[in-house]
Structure formats: structure tokens, C-alpha cells
PDB file of N, CA and C in Angstrom:
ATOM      1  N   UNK A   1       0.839  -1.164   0.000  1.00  0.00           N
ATOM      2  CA  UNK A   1       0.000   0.000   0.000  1.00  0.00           C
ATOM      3  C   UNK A   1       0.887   1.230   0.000  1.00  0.00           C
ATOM      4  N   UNK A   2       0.450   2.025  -0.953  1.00  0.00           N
ATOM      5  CA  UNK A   2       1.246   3.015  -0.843  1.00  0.00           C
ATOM      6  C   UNK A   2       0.281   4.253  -0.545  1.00  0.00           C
ATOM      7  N   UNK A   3       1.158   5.675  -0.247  1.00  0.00           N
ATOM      8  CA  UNK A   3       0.539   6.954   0.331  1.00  0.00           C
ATOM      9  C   UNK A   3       1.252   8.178  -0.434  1.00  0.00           C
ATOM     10  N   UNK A   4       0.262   9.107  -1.170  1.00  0.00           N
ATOM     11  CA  UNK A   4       1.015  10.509  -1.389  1.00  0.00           C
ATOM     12  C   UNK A   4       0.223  11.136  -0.374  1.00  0.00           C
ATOM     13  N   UNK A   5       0.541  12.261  -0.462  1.00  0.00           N
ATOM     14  CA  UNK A   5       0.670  13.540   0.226  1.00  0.00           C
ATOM     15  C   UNK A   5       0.656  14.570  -0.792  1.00  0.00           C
ATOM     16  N   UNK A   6      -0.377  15.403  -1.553  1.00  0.00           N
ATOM     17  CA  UNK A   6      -0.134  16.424  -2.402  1.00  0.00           C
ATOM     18  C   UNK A   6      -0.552  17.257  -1.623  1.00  0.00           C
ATOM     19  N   UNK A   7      -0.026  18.570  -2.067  1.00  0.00           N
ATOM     20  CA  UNK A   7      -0.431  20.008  -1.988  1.00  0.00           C
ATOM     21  C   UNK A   7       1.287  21.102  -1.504  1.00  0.00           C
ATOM     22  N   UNK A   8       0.478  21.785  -0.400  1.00  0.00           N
ATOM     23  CA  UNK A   8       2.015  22.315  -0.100  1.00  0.00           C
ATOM     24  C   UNK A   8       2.698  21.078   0.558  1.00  0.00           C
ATOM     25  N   UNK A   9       4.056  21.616   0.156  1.00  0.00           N
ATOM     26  CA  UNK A   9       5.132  20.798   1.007  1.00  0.00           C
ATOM     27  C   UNK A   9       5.752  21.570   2.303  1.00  0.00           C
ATOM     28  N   UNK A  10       5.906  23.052   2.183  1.00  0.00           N
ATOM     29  CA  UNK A  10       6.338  23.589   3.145  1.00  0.00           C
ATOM     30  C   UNK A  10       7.077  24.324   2.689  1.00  0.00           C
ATOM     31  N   UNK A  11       7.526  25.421   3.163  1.00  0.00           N
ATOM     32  CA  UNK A  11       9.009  26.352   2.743  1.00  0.00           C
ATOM     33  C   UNK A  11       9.978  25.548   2.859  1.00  0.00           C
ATOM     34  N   UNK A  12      10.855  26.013   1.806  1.00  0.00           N
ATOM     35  CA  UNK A  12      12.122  25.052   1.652  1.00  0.00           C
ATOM     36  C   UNK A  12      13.206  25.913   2.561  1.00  0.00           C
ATOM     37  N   UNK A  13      13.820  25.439   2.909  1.00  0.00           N
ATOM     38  CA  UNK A  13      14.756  25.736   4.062  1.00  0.00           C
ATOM     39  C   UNK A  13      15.837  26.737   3.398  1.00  0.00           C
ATOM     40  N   UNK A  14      16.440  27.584   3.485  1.00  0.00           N
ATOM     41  CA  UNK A  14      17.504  28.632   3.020  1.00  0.00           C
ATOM     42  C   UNK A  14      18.782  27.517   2.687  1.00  0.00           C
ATOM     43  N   UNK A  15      19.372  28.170   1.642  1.00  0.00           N
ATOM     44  CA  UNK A  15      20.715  27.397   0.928  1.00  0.00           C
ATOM     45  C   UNK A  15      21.997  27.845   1.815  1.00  0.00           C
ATOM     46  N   UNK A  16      21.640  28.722   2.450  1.00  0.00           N
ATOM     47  CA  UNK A  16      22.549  29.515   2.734  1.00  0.00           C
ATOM     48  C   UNK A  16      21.719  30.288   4.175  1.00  0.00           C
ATOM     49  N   UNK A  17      23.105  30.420   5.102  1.00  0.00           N
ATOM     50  CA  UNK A  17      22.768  31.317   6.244  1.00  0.00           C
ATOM     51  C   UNK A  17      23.701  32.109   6.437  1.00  0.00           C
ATOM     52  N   UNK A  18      23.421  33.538   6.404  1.00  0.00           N
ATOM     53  CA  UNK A  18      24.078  34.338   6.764  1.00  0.00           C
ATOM     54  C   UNK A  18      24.123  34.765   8.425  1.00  0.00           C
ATOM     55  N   UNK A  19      25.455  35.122   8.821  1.00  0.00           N
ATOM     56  CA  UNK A  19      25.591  34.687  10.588  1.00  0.00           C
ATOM     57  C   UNK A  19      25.484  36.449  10.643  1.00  0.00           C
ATOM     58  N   UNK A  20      25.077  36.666  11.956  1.00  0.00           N
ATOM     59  CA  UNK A  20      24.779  38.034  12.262  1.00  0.00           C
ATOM     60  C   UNK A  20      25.884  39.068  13.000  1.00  0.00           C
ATOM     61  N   UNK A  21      26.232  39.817  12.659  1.00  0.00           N
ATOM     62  CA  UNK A  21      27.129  40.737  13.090  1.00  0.00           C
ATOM     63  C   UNK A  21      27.967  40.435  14.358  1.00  0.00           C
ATOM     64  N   UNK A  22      26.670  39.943  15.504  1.00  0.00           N
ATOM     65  CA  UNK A  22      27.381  40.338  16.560  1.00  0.00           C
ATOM     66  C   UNK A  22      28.614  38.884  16.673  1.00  0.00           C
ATOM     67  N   UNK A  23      27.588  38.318  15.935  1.00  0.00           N
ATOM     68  CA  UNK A  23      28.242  36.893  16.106  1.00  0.00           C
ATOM     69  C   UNK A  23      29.706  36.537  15.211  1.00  0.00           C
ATOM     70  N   UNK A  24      30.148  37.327  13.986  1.00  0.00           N
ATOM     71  CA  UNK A  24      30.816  37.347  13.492  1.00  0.00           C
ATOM     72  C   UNK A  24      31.975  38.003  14.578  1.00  0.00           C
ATOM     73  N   UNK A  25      31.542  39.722  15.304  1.00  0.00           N
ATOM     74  CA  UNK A  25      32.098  39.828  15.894  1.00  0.00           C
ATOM     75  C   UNK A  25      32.809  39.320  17.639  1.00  0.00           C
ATOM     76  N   UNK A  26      31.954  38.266  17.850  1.00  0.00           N
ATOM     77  CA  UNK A  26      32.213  37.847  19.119  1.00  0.00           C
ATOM     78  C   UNK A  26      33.289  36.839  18.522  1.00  0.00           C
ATOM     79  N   UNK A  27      33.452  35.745  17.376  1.00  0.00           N
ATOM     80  CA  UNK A  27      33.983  35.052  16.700  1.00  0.00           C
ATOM     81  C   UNK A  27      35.578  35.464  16.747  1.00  0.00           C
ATOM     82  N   UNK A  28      35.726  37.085  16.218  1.00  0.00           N
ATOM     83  CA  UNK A  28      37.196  37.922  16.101  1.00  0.00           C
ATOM     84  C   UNK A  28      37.724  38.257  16.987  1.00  0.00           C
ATOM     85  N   UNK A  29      36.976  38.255  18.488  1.00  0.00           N
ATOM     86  CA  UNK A  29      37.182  38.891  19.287  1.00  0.00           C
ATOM     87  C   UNK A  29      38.273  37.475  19.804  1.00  0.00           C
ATOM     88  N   UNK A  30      37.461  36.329  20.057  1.00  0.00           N
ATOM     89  CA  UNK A  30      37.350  35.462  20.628  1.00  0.00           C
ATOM     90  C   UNK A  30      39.328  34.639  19.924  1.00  0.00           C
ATOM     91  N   UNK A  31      39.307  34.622  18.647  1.00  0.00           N
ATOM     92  CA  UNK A  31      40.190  34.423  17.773  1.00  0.00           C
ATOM     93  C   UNK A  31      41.423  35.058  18.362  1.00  0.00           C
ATOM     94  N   UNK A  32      41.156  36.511  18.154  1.00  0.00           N
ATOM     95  CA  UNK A  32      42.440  37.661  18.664  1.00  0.00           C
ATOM     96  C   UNK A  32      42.771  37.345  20.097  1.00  0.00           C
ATOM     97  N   UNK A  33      42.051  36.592  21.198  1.00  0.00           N
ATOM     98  CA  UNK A  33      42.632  36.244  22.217  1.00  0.00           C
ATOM     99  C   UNK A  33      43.060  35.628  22.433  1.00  0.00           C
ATOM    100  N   UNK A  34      42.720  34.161  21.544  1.00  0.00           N
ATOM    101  CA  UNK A  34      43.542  33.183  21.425  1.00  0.00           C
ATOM    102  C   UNK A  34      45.325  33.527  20.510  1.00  0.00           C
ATOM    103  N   UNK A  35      45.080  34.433  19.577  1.00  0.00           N
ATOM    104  CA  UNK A  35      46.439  34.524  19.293  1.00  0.00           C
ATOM    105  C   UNK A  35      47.280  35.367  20.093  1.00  0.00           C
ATOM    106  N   UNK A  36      46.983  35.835  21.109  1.00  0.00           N
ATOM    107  CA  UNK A  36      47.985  36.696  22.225  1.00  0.00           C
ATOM    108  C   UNK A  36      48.255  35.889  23.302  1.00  0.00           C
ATOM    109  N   UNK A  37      47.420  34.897  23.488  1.00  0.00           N
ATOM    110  CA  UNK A  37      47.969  34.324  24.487  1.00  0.00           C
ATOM    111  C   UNK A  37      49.171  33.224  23.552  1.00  0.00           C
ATOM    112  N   UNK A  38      50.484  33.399  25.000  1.00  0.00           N
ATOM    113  CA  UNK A  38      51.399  32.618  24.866  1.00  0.00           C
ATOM    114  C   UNK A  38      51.473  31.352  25.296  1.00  0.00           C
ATOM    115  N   UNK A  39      52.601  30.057  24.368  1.00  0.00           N
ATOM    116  CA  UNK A  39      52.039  28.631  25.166  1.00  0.00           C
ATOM    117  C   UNK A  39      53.266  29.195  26.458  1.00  0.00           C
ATOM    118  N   UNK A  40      52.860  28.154  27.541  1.00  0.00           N
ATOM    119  CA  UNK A  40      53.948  28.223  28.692  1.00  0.00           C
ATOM    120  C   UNK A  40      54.038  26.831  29.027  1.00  0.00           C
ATOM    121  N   UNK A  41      55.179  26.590  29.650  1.00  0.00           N
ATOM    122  CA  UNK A  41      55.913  25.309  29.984  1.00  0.00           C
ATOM    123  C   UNK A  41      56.437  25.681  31.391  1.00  0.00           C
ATOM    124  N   UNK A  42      56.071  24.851  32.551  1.00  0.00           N
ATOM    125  CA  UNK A  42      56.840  25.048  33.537  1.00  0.00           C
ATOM    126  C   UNK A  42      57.248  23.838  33.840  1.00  0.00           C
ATOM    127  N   UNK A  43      58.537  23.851  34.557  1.00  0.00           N
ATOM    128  CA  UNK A  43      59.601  22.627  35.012  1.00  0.00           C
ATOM    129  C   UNK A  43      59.475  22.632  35.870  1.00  0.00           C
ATOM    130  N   UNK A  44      59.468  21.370  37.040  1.00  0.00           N
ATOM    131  CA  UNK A  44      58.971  20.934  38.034  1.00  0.00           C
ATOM    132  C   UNK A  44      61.082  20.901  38.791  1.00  0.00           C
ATOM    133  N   UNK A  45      60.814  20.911  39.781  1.00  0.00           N
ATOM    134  CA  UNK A  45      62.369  21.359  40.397  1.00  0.00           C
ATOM    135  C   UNK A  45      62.905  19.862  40.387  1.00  0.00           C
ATOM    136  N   UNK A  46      62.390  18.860  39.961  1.00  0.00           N
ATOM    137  CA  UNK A  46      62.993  17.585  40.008  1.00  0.00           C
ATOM    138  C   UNK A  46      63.366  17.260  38.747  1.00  0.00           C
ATOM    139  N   UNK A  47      62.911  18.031  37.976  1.00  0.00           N
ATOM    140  CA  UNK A  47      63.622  18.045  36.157  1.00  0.00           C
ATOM    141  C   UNK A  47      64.423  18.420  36.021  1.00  0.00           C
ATOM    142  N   UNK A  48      64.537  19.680  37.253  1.00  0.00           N
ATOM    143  CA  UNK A  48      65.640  20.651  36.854  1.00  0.00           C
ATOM    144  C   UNK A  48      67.018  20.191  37.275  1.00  0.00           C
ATOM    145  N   UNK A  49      66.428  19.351  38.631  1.00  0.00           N
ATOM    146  CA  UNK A  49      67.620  18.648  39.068  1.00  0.00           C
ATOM    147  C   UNK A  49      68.767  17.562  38.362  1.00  0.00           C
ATOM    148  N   UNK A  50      67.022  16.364  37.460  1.00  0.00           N
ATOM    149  CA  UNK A  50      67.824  15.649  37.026  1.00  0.00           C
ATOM    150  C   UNK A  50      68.448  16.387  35.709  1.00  0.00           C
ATOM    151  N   UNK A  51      68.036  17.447  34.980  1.00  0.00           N
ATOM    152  CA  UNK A  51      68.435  18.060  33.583  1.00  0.00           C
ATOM    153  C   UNK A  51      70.002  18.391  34.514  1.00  0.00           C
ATOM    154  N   UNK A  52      70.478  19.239  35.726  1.00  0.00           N
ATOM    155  CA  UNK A  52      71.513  19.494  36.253  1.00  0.00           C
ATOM    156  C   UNK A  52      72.406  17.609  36.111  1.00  0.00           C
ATOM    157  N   UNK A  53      72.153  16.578  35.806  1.00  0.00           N
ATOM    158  CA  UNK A  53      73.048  15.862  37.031  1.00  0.00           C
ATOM    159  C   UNK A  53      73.048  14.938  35.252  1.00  0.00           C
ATOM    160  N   UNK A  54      72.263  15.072  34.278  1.00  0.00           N
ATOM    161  CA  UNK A  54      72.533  14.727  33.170  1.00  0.00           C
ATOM    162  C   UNK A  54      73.965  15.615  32.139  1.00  0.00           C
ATOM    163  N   UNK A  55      73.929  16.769  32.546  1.00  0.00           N
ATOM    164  CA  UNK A  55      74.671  17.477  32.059  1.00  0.00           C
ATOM    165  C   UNK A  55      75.730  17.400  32.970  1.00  0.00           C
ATOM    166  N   UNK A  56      76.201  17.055  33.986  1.00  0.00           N
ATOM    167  CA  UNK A  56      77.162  16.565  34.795  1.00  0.00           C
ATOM    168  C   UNK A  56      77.867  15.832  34.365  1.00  0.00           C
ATOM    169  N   UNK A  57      77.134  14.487  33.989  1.00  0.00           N
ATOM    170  CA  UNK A  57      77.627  13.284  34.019  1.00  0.00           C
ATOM    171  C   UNK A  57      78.100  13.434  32.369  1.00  0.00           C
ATOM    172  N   UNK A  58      77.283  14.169  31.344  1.00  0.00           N
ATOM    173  CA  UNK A  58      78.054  14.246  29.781  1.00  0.00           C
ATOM    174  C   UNK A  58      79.136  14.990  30.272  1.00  0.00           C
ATOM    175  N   UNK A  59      79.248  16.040  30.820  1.00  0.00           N
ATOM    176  CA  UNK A  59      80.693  16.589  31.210  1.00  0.00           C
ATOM    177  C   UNK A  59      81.673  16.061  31.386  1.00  0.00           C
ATOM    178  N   UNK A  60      81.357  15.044  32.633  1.00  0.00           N
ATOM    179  CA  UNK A  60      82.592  13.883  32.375  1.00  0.00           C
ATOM    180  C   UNK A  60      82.930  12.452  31.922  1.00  0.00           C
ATOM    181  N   UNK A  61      84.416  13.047  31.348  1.00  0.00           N
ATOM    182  CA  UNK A  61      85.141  12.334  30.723  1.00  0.00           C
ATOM    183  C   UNK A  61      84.652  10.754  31.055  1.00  0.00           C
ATOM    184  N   UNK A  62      84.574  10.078  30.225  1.00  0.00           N
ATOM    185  CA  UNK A  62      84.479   8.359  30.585  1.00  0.00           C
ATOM    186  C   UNK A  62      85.618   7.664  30.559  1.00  0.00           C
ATOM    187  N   UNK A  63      86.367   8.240  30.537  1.00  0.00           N
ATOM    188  CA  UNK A  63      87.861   7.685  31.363  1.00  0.00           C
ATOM    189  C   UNK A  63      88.547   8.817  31.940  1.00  0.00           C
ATOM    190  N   UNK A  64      88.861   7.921  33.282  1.00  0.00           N
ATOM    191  CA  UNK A  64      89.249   9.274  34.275  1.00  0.00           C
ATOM    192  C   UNK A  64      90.786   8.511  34.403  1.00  0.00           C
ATOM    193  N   UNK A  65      91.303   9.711  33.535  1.00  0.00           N
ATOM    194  CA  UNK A  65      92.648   9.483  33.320  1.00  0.00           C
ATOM    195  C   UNK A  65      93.759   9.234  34.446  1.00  0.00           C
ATOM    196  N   UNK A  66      93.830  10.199  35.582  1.00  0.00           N
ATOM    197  CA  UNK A  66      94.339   9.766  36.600  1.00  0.00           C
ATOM    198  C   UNK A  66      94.050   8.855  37.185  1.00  0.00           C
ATOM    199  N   UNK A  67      92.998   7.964  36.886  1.00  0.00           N
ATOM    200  CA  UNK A  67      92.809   6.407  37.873  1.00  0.00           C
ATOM    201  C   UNK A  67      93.795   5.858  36.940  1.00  0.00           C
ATOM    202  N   UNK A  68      93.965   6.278  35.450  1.00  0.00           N
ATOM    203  CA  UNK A  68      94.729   5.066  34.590  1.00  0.00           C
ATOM    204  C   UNK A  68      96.082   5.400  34.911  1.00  0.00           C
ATOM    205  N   UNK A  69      96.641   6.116  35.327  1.00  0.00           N
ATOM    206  CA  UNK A  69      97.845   6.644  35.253  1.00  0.00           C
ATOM    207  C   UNK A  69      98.581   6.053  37.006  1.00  0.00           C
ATOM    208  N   UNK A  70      97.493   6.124  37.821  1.00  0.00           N
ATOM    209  CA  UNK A  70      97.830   5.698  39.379  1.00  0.00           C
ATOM    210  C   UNK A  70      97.501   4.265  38.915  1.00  0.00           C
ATOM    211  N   UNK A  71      96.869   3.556  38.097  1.00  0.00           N
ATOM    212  CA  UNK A  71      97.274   1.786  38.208  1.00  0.00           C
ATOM    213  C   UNK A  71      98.741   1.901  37.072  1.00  0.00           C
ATOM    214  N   UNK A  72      98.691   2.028  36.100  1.00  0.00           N
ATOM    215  CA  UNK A  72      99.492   1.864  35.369  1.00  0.00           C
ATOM    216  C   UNK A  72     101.125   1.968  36.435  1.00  0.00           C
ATOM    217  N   UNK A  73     101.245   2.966  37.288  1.00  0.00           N
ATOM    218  CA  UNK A  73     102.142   3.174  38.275  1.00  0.00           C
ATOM    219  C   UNK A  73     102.151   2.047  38.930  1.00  0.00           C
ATOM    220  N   UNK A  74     101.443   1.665  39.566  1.00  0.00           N
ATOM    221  CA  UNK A  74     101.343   0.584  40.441  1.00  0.00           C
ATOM    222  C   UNK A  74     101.578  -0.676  39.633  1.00  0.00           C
ATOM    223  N   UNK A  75     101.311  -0.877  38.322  1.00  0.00           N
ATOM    224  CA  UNK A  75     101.285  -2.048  37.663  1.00  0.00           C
ATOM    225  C   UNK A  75     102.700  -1.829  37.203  1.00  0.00           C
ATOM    226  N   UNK A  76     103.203  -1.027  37.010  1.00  0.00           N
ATOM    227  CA  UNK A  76     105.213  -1.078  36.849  1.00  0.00           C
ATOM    228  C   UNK A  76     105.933  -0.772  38.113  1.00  0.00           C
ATOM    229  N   UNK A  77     105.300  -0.599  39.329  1.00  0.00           N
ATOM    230  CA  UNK A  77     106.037  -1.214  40.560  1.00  0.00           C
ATOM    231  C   UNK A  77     105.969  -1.989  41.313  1.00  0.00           C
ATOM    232  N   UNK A  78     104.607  -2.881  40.832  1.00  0.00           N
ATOM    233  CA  UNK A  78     104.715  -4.356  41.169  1.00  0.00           C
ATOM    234  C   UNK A  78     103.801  -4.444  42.077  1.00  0.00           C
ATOM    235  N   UNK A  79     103.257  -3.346  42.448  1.00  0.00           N
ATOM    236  CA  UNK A  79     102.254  -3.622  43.923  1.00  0.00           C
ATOM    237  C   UNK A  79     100.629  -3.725  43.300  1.00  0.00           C
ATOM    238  N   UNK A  80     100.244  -3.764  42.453  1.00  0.00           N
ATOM    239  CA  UNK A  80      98.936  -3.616  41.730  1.00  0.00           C
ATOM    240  C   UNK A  80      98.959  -5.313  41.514  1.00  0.00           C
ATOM    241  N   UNK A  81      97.901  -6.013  42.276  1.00  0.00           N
ATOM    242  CA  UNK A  81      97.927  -7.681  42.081  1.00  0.00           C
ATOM    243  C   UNK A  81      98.702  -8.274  42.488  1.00  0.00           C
ATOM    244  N   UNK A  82      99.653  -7.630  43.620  1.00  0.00           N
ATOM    245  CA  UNK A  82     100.475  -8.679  43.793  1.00  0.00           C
ATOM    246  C   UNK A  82     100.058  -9.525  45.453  1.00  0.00           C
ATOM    247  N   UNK A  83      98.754  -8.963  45.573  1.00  0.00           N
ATOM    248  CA  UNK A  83      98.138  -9.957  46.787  1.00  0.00           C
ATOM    249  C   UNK A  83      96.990 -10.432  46.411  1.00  0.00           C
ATOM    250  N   UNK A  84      96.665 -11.706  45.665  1.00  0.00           N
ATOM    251  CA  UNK A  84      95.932 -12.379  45.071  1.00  0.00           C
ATOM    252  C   UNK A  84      94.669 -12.213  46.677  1.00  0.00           C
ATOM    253  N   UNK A  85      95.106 -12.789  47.632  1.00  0.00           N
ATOM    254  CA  UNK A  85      94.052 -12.963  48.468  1.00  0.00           C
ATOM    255  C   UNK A  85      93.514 -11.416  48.912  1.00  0.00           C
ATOM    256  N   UNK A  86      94.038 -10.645  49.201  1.00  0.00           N
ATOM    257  CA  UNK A  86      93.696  -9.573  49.424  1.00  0.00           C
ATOM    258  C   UNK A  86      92.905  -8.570  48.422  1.00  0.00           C
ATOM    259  N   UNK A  87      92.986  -8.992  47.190  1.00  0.00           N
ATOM    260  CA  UNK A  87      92.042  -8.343  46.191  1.00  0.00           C
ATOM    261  C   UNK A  87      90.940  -9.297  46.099  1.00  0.00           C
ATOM    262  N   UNK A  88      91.023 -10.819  46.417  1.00  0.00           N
ATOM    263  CA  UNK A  88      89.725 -11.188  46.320  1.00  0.00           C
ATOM    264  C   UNK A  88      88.727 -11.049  47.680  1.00  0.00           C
ATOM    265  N   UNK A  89      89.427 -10.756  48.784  1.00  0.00           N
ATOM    266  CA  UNK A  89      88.726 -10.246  49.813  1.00  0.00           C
ATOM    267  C   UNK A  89      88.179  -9.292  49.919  1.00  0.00           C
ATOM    268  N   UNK A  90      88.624  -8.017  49.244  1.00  0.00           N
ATOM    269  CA  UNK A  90      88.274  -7.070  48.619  1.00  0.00           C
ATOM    270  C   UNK A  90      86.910  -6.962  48.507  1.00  0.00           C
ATOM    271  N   UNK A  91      87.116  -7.777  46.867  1.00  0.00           N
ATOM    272  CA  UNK A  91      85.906  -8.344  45.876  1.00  0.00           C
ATOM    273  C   UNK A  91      84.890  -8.620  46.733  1.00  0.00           C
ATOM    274  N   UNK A  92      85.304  -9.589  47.706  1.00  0.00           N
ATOM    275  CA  UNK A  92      83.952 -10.462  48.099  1.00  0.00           C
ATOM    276  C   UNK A  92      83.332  -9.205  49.087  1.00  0.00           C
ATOM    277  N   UNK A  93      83.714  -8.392  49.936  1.00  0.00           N
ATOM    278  CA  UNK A  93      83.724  -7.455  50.691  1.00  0.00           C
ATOM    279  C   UNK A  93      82.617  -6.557  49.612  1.00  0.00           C
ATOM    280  N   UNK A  94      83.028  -6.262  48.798  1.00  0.00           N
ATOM    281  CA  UNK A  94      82.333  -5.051  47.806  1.00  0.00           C
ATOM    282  C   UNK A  94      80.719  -6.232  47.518  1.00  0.00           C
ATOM    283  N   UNK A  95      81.006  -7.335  46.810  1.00  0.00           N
ATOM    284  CA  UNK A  95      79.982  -8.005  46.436  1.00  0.00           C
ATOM    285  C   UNK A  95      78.971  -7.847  47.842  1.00  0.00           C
ATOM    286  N   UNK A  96      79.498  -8.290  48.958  1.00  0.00           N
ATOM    287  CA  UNK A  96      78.425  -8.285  50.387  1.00  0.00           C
ATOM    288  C   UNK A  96      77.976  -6.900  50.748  1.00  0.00           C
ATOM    289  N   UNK A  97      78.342  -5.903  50.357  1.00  0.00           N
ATOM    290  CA  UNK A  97      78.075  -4.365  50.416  1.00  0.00           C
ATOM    291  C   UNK A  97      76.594  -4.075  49.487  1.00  0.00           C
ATOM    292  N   UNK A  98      77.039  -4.670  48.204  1.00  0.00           N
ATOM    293  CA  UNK A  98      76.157  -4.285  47.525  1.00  0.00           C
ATOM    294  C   UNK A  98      74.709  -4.866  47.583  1.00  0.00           C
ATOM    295  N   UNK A  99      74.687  -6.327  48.075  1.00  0.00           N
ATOM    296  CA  UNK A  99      73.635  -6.944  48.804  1.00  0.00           C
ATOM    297  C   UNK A  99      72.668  -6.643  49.741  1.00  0.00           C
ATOM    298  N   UNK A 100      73.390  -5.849  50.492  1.00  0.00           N
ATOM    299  CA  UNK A 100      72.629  -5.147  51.675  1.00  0.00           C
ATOM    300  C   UNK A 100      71.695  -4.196  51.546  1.00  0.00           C
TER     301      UNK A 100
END
């Protein structure tokens, strides 16, 4: 079963809407405040710390030349290894340190 409907249909709806002054201008207003405001970034004092202790550590050298220079000494006067038990007591000493 089917159904028309003749006669009017109704006003046809506008193709087009034109927006009203104020609204255009609340739009520019609204725009221009957004482009004055600036972005901001704030750093929390524990960034700043670790950003401090990163730039520390690139600072230094990854070979610290005077440790090489005080074994190298010791390794041409004979005293660098020459107490097998006493460097592994050492060792084991450092290993039980780090456990704790």
C-alpha cells in the first residue's frame, strides 16, 4: 500500500545562512585572544635537578685518566695484584656491600 501527500510541502529551508554581526564579531574577538595568548611550559624542580646531574655526568670524561695513570704506576712497581688474596677479599667485601 502506498501513500502521497499532495499540496504544499512547506518552505524550503535557506541554501545559505548568513551569521549576524554580533556573532561574526564575538567570533574575532574570541580568535584575537587566542592569538595573544602565549604557550607556557613550567619545570617541576625535580627536572631541573635531574636536567643538572645529566649534564654533569656528559661533562665527564668516561675515562678518568688519573685512575689510569695511578694503576698503570702501580702495575710497573709491582704492587697492583700482587696480593691475590687480598684483592679477592676485597671483591667479596664489595659483592656483600652491595647486597645489603
Amino acid at each position: 500500500m502506498t501513500s502521497r501527500i499532495d499540496g504544499n510541502q512547506g518552505t524550503p529551508l535557506p541554501t545559505h545562512v548568513d551569521r549576524t554581526e554580533s556573532t561574526k564579531t564575538t567570533e574575532r574577538a574570541l580568535n584575537q585572544a587566542k592569538a595573544t595568548q602565549a604557550d607556557r611550559v613550567e619545570v617541576s624542580s625535580d627536572a631541573t635537578l635531574i636536567n643538572s646531574a645529566v649534564q654533569a655526568a656528559n661533562e665527564t670524561p668516561a675515562i678518568r685518566s688519573e685512575k689510569v695513570e695511578a694503576a698503570k704506576k702501580a702495575l710497573a712497581n709491582g704492587t697492583l695484584g700482587a696480593d691475590a688474596a687480598k684483592l679477592a677479599d676485597a671483591l667479596i667485601d664489595h659483592m656483600m656491600d652491595d647486597k645489603k
